[in-house]
N, C-alpha and C. Protein backbone atom coordinates (compact mmCIF):
# COMPACT_ATOMS: atom_id res chain seq x y z
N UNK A 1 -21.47 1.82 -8.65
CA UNK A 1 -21.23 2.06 -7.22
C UNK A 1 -20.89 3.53 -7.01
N UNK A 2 -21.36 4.20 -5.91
CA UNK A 2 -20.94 5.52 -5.69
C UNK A 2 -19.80 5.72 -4.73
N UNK A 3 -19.05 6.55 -5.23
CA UNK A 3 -18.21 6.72 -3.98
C UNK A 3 -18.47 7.69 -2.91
N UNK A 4 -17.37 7.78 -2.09
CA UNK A 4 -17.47 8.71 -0.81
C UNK A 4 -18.21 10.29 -1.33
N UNK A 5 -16.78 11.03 -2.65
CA UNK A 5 -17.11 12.09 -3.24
C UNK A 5 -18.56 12.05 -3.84
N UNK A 6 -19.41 10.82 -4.25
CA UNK A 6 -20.93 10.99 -4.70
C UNK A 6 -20.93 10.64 -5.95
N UNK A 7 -19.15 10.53 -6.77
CA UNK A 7 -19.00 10.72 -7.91
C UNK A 7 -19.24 8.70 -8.99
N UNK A 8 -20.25 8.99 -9.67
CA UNK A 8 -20.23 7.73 -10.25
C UNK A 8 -19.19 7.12 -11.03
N UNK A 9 -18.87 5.88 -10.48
CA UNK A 9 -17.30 5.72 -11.49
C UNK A 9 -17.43 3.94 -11.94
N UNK A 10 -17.22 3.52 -12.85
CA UNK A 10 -17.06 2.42 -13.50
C UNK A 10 -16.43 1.60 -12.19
N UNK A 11 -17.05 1.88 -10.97
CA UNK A 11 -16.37 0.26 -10.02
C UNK A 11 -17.49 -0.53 -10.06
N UNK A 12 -15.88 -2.00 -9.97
CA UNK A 12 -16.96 -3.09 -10.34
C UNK A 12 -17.28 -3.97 -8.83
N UNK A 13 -15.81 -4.07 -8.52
CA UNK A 13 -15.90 -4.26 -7.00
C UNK A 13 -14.51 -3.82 -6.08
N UNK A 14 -14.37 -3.45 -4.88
CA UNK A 14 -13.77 -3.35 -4.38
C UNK A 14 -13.35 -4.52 -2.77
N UNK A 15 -12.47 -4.47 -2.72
CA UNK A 15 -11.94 -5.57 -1.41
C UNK A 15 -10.99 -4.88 -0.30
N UNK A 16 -11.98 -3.93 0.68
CA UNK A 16 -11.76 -3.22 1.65
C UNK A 16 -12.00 -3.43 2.63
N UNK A 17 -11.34 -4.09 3.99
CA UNK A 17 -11.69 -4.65 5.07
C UNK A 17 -11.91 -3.31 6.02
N UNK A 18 -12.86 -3.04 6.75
CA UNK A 18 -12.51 -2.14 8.12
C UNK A 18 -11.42 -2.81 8.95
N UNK A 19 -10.14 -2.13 9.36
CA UNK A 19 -10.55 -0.06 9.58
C UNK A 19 -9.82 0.57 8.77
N UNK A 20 -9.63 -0.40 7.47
CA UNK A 20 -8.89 0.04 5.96
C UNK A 20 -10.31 1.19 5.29
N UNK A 21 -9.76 2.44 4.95
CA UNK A 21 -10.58 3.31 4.11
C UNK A 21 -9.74 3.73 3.28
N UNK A 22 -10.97 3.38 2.11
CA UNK A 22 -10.71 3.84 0.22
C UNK A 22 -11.71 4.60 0.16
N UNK A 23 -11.53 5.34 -0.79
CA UNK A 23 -12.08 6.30 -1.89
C UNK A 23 -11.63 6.53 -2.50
N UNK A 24 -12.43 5.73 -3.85
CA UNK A 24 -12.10 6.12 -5.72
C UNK A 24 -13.26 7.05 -6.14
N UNK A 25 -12.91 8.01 -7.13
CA UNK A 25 -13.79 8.43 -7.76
C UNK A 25 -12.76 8.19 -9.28
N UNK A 26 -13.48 8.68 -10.63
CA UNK A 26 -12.82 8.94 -11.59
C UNK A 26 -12.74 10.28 -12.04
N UNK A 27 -11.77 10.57 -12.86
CA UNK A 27 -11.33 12.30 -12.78
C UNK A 27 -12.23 12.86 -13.53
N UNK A 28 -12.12 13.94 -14.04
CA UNK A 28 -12.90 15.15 -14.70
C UNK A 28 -12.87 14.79 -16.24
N UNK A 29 -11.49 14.43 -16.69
CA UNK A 29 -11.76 13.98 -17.86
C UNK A 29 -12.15 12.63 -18.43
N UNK A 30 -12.32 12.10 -17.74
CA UNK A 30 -12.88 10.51 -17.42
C UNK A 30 -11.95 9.20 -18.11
N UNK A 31 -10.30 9.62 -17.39
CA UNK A 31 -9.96 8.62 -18.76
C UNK A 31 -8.35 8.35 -17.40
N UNK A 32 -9.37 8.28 -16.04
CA UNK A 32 -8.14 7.75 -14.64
C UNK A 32 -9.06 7.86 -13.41
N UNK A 33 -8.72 7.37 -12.44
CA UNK A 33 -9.23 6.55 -11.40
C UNK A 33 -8.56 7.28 -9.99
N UNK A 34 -8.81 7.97 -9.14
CA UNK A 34 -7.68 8.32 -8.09
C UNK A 34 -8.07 7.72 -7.15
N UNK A 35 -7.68 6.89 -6.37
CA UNK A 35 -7.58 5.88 -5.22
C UNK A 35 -7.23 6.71 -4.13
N UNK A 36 -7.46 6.87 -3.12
CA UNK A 36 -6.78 6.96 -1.69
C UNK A 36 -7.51 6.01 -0.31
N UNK A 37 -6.01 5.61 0.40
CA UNK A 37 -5.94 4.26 1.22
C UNK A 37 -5.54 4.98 2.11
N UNK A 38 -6.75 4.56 3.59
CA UNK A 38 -5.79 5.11 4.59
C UNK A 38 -5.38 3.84 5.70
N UNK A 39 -4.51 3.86 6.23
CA UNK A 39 -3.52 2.37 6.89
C UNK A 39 -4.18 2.67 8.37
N UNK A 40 -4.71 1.76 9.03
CA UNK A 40 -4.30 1.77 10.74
C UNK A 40 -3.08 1.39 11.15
N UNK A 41 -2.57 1.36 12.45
CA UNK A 41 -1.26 1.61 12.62
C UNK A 41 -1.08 0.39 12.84
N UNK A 42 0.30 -0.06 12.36
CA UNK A 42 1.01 -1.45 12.69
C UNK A 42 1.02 -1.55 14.39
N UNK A 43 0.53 -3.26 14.26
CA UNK A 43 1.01 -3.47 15.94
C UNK A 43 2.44 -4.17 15.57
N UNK A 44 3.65 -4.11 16.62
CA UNK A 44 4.65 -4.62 16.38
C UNK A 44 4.85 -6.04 17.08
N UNK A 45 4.88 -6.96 16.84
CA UNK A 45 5.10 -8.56 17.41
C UNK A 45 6.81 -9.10 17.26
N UNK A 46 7.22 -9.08 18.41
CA UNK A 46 8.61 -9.75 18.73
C UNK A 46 8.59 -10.90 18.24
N UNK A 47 9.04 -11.56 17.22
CA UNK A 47 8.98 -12.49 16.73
C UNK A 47 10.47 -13.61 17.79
N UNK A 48 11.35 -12.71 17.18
CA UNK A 48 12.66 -13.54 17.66
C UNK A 48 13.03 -12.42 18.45
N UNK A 49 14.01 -12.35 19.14
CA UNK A 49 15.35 -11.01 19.84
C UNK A 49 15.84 -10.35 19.07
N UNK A 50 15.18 -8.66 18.71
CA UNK A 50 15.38 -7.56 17.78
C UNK A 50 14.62 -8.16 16.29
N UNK A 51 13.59 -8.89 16.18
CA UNK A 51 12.91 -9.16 14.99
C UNK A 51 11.22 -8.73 15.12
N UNK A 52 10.99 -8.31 14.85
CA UNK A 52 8.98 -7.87 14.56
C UNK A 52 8.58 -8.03 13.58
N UNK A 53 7.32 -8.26 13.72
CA UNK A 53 6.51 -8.82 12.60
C UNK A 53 4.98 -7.80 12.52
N UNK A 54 4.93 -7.16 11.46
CA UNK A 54 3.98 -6.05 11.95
C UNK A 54 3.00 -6.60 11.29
N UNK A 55 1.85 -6.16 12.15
CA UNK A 55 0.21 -6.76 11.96
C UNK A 55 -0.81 -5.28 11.60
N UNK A 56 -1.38 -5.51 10.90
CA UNK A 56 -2.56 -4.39 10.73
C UNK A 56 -3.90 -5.35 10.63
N UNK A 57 -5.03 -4.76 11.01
CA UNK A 57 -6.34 -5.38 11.10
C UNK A 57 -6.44 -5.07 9.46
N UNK A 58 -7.38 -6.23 9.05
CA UNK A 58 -8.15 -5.98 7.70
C UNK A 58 -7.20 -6.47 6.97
N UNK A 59 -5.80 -6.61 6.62
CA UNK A 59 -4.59 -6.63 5.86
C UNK A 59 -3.82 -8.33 5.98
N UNK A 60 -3.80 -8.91 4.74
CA UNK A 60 -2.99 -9.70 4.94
C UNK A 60 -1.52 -9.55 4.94
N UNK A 61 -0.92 -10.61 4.97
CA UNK A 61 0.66 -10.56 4.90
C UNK A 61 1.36 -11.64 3.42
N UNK A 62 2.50 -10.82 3.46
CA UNK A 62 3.24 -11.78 2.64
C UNK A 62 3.80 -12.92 3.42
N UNK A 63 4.08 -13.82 1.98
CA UNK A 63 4.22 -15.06 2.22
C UNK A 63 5.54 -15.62 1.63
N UNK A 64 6.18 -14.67 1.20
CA UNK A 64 7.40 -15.03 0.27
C UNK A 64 8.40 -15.59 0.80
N UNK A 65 9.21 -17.07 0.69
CA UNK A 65 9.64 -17.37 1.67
C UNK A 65 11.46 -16.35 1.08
N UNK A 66 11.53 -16.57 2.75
CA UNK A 66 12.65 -15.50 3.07
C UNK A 66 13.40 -14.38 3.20
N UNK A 67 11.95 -13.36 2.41
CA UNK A 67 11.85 -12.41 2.46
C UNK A 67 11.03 -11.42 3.64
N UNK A 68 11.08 -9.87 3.96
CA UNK A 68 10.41 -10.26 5.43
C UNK A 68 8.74 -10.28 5.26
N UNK A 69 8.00 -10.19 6.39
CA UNK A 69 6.63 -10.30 6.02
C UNK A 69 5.90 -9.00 6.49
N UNK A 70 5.44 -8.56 5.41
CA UNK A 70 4.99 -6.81 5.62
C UNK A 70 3.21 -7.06 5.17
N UNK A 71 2.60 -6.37 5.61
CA UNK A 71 1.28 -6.69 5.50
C UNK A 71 1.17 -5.92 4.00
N UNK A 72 0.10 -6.67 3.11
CA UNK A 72 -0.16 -5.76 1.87
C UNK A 72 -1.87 -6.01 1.83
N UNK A 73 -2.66 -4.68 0.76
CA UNK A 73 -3.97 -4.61 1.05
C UNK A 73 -3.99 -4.79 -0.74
N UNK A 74 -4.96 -5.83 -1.04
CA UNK A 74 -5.44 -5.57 -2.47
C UNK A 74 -7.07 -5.26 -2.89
N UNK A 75 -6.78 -4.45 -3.85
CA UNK A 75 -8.04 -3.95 -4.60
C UNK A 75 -8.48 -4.16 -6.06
N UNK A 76 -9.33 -4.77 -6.05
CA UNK A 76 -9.80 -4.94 -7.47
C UNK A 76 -10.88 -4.10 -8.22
N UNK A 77 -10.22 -3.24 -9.27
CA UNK A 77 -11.45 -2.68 -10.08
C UNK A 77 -11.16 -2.89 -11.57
N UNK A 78 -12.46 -2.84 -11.88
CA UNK A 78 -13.18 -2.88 -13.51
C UNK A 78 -13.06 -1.89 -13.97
N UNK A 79 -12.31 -1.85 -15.03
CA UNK A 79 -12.41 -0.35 -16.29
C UNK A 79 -13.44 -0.14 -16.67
N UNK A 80 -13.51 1.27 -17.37
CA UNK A 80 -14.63 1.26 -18.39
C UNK A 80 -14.42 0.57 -19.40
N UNK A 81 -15.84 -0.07 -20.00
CA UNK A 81 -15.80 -0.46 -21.21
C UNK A 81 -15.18 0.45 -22.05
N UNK A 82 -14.30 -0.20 -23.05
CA UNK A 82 -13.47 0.49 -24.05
C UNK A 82 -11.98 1.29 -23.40
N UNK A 83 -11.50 0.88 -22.04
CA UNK A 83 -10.36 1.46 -21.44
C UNK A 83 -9.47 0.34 -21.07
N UNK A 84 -8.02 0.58 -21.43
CA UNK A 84 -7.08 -0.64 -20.75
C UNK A 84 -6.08 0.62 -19.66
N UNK A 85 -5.50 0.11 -18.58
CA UNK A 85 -4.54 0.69 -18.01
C UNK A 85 -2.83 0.94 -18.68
N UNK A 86 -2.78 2.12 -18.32
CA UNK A 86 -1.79 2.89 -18.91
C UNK A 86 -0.69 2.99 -18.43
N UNK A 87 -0.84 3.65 -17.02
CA UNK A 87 0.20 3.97 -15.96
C UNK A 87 -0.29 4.04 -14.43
N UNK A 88 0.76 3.88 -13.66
CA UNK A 88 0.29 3.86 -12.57
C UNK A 88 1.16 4.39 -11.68
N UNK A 89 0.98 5.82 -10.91
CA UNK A 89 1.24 6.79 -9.96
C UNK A 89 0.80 6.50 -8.73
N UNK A 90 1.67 6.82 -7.71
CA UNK A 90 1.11 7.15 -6.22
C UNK A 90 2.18 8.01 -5.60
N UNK A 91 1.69 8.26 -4.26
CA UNK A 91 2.01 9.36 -3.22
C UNK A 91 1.65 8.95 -2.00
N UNK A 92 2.70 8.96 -0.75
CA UNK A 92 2.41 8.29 0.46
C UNK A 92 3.00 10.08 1.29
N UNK A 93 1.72 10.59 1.51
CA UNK A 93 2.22 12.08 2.04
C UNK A 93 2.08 11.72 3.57
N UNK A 94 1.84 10.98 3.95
CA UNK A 94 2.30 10.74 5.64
C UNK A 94 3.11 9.10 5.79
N UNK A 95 4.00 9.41 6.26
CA UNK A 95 5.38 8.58 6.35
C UNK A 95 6.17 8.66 7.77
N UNK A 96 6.30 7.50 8.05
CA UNK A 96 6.72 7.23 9.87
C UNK A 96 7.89 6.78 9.47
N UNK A 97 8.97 6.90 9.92
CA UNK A 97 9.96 5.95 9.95
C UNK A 97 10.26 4.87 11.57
N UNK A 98 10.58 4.04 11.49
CA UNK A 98 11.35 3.03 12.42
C UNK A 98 12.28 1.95 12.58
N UNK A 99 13.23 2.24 13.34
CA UNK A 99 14.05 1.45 13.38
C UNK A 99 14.02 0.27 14.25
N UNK A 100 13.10 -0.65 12.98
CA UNK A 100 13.11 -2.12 13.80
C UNK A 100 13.55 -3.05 12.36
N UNK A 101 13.72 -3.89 12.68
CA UNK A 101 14.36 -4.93 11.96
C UNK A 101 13.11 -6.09 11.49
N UNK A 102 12.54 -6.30 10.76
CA UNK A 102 11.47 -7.44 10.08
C UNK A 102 11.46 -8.38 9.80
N UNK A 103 10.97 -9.31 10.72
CA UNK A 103 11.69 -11.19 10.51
C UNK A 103 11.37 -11.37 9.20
N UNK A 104 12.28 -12.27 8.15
CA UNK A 104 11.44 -12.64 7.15
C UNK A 104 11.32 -14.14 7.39
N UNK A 105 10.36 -14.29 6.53
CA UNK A 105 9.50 -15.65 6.53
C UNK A 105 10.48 -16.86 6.30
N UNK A 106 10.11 -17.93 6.68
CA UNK A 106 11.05 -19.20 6.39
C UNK A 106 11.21 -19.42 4.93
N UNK A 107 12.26 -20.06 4.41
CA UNK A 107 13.76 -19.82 5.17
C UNK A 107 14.05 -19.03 4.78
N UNK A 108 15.00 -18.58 5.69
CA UNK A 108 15.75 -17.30 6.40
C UNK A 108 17.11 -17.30 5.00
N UNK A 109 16.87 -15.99 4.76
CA UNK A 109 18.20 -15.51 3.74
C UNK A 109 19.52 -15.67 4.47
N UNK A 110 20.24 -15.76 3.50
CA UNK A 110 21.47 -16.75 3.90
C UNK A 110 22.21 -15.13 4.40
N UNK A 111 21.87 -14.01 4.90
CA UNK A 111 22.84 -13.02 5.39
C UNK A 111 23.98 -13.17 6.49
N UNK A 112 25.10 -12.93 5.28
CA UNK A 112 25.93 -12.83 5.71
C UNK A 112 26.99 -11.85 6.54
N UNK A 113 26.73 -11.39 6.56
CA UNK A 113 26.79 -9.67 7.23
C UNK A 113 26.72 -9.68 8.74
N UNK A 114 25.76 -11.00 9.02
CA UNK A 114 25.49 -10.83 10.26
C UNK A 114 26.63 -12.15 10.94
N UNK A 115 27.47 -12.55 9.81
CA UNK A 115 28.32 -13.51 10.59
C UNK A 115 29.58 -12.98 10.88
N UNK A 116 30.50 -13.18 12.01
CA UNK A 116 31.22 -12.50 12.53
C UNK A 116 32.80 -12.25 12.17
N UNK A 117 32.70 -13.31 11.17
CA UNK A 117 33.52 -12.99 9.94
C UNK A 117 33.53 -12.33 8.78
N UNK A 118 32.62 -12.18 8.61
CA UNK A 118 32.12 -10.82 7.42
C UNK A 118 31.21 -10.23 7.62
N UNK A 119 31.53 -8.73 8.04
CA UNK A 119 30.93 -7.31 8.03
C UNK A 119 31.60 -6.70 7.11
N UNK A 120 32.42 -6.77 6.16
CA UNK A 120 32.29 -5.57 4.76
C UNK A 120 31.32 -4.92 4.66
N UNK A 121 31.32 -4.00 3.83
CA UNK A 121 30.04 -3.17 2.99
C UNK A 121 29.59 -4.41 1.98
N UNK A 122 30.77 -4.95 1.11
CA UNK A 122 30.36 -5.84 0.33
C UNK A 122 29.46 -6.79 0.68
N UNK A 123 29.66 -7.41 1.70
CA UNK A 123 28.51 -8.40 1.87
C UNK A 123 27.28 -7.75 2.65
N UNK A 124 26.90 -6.79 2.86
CA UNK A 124 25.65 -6.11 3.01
C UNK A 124 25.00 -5.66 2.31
N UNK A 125 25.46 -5.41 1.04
CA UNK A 125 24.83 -4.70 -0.06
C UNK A 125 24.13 -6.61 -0.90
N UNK A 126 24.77 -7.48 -0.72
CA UNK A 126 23.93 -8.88 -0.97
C UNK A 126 22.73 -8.81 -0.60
N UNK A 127 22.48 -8.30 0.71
CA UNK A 127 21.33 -8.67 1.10
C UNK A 127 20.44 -7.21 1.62
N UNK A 128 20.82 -6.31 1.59
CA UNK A 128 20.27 -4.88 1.91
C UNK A 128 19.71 -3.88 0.33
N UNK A 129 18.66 -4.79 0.31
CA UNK A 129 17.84 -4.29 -0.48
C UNK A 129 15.98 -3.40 -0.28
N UNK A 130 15.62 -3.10 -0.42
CA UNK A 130 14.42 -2.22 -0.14
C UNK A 130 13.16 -3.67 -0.40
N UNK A 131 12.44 -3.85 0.31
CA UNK A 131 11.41 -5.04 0.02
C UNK A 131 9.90 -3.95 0.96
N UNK A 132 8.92 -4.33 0.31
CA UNK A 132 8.96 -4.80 -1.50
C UNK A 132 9.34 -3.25 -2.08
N UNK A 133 10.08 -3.79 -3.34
CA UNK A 133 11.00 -2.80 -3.83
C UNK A 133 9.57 -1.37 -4.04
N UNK A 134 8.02 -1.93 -4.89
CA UNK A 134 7.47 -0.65 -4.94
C UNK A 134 6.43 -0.94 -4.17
N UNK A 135 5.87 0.23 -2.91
CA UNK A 135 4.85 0.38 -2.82
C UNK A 135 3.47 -0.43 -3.36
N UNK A 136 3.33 0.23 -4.59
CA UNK A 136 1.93 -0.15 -5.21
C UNK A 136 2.29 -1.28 -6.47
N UNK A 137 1.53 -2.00 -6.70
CA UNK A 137 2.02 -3.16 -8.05
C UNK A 137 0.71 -3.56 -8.21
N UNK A 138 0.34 -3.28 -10.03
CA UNK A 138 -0.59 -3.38 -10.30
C UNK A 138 -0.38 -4.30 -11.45
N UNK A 139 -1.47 -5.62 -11.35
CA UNK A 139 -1.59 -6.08 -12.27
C UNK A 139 -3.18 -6.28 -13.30
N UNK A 140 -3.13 -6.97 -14.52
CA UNK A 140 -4.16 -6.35 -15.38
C UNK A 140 -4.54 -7.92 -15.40
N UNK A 141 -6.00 -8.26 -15.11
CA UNK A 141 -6.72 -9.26 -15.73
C UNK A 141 -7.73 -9.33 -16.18
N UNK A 142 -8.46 -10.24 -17.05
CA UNK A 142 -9.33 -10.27 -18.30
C UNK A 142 -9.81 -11.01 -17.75
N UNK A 143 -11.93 -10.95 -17.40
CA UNK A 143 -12.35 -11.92 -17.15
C UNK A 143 -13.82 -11.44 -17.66
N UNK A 144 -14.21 -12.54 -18.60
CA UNK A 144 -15.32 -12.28 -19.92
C UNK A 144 -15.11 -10.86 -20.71
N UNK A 145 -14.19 -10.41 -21.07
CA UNK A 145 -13.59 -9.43 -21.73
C UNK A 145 -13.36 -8.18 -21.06
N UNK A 146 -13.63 -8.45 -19.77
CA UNK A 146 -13.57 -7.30 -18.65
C UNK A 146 -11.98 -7.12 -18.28
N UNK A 147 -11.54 -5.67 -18.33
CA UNK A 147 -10.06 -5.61 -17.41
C UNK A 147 -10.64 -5.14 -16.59
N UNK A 148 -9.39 -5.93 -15.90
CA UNK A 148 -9.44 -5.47 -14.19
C UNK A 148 -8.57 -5.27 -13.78
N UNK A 149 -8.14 -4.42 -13.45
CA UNK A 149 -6.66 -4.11 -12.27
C UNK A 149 -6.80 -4.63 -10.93
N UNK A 150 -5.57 -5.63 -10.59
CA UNK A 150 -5.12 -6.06 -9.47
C UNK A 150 -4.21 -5.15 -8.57
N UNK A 151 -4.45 -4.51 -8.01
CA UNK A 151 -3.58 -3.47 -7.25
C UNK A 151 -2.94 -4.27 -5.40
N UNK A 152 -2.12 -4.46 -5.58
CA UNK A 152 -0.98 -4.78 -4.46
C UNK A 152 -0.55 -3.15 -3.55
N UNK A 153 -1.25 -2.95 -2.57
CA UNK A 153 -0.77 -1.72 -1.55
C UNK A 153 -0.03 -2.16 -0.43
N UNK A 154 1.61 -1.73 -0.53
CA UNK A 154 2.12 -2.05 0.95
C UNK A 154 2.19 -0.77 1.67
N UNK A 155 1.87 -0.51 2.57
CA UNK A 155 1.73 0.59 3.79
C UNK A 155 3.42 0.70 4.39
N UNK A 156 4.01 -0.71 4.46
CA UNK A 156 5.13 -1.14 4.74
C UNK A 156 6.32 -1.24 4.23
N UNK A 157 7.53 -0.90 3.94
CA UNK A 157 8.93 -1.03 3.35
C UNK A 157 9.50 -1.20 4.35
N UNK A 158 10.42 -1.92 3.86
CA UNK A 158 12.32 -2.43 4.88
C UNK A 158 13.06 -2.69 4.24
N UNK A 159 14.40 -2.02 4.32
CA UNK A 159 15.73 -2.99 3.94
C UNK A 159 15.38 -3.79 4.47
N UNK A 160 16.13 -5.04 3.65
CA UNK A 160 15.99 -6.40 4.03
C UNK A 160 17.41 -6.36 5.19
N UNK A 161 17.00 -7.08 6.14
CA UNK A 161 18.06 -7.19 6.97
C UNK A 161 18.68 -6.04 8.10
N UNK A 162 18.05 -4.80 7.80
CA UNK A 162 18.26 -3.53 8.58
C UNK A 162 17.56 -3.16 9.69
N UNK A 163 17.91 -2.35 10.46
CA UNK A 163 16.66 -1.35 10.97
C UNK A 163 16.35 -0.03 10.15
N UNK A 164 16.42 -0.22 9.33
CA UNK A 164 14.66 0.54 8.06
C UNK A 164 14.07 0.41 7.67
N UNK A 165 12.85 1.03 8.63
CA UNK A 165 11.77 0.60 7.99
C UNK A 165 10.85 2.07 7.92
N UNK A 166 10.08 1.70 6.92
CA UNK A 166 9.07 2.88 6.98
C UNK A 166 7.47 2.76 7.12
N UNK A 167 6.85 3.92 7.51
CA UNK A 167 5.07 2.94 7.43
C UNK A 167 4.34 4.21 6.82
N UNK A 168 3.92 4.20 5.36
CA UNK A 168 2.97 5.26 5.49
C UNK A 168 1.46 4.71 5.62
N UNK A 169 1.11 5.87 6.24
CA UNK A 169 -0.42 6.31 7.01
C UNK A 169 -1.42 6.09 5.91
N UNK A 170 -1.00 6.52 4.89
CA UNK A 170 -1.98 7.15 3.68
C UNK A 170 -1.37 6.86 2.21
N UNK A 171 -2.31 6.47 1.43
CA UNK A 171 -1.21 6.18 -0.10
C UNK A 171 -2.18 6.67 -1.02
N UNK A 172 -2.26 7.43 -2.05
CA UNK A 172 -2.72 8.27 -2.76
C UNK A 172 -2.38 7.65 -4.57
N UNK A 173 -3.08 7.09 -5.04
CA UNK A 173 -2.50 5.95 -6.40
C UNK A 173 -3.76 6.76 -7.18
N UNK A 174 -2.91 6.84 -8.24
CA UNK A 174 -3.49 7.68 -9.70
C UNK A 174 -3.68 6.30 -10.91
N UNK A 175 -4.32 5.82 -11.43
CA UNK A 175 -4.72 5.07 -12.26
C UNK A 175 -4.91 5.57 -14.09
N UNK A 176 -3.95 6.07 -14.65
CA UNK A 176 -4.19 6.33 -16.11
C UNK A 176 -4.59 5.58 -17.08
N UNK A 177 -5.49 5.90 -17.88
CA UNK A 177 -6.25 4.86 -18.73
C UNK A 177 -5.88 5.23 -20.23
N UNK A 178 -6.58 4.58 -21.14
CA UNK A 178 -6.16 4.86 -22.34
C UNK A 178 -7.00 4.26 -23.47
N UNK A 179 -7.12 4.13 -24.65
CA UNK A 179 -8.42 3.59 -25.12
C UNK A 179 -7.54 2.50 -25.55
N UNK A 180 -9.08 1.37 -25.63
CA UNK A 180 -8.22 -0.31 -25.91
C UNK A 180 -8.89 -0.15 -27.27
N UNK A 181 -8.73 -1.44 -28.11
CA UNK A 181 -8.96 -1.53 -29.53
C UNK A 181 -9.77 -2.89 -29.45
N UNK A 182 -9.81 -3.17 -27.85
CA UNK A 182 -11.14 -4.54 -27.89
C UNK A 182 -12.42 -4.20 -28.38
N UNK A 183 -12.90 -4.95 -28.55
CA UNK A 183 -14.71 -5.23 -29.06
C UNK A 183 -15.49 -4.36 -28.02
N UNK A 184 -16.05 -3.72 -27.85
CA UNK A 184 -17.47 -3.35 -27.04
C UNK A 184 -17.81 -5.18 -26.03
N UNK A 185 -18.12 -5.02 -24.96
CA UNK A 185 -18.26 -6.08 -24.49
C UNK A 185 -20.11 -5.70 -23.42
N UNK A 186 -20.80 -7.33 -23.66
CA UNK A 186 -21.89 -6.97 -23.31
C UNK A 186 -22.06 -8.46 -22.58
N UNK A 187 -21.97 -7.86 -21.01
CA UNK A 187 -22.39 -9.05 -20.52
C UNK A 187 -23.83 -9.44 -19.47
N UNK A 188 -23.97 -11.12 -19.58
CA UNK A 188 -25.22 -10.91 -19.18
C UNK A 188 -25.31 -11.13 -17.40
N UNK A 189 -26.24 -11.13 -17.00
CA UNK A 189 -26.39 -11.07 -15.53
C UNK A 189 -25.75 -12.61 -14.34
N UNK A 190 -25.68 -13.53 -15.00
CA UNK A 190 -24.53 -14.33 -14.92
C UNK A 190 -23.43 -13.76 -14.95
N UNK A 191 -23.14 -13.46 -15.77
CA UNK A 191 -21.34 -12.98 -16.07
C UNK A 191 -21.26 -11.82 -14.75
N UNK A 192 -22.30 -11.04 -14.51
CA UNK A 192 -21.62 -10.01 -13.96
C UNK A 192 -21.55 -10.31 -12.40
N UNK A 193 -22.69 -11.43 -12.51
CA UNK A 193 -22.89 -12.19 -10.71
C UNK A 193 -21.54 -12.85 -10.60
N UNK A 194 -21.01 -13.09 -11.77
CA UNK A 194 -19.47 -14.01 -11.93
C UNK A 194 -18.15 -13.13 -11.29
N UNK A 195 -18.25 -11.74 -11.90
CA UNK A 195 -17.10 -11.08 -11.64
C UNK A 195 -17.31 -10.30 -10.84
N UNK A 196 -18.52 -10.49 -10.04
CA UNK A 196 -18.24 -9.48 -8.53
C UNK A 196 -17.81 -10.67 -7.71
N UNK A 197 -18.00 -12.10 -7.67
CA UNK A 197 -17.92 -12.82 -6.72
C UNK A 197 -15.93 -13.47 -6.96
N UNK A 198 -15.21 -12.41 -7.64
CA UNK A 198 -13.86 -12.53 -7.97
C UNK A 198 -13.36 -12.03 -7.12
């Protein structure tokens, strides 16, 4: 597949809805992947009184119960033969902040903070945590000896329970590779009709 830059790179498939835009190419020394995602803007939905639920076209949402629900975008690509993933970098150089508060999904965390008997610091720090804690989360799967990276992009962060939230515009993910010690893998036109339709 070619990308935007023209540059030929070991993709096997990608899962990019419009008016979500990617472009991967692979680097100069051919041994990493640079991704960049650009976000359309959250619409905000009043869920409850001071709760929103932000929507982006193309993007699903989480589902985690009780945590809030932030839209995330996933991408799937194929290494080169003879490469496993190494590390994984990003950069969100345009960043909004807002102060709205993010329903989370049923059921509702037991925060206590918000009962009128306990406002400590102590009982806010229970539940005032950063969700989802990273940005980008990549996972690695094997299918007919193929890796593939599962990449998880949230555009979205919140304390849980706060008004902080942040939205970046743009996320910029570096993909480091490394050599694997698997077999050479040779698959046939089945297999490969198999793992684009993943």
């Amino acid at each position: 597949m070619k990308t935007k830059q023209g540059v030929w790179a070991f993709l096997l498939f990608l899962t990019v809805t419009a008016p979500t835009l990617a472009t991967i190419h692979m680097n100069a020394a051919g041994d990493g992947f640079q991704v960049r995602i650009s976000f359309p803007e959250p619409q905000w939905v009043e869920s409850a009184p001071g709760q929103f639920v932000p929507n982006m076209e193309g993007l699903l949402s989480t589902m985690e119960g009780g945590r809030p629900s932030v839209p995330v975008k996933l991408l799937k690509i194929a290494l080169p033969p003879g490469k496993i993933l190494e590390l994984v970098r990003h950069d969100r150089p345009k960043v909004t902040h807002t102060r709205r508060v993010i329903a989370p999904n049923a059921p509702q965390l037991p925060i206590s903070w918000m009962n009128s008997k306990s406002n400590s610091p102590s009982s806010w720090d229970e539940v005032s945590f950063l969700y989802p804690r990273r940005m980008v989360q990549a996972d690695l799967q094997t299918l007919h000896g193929v890796h593939i990276v599962l990449l998880k992009l949230y555009p979205i962060q919140t304390v849980v329970g706060a008004p902080e939230t942040t939205y970046s515009q743009r996320l910029d993910v570096e993909l480091r590779l490394k050599a694997s010690h698997s077999k050479p893998v040779h698959l046939s036109s089945f297999q490969r009709h198999e793992l684009a339709l993943r």
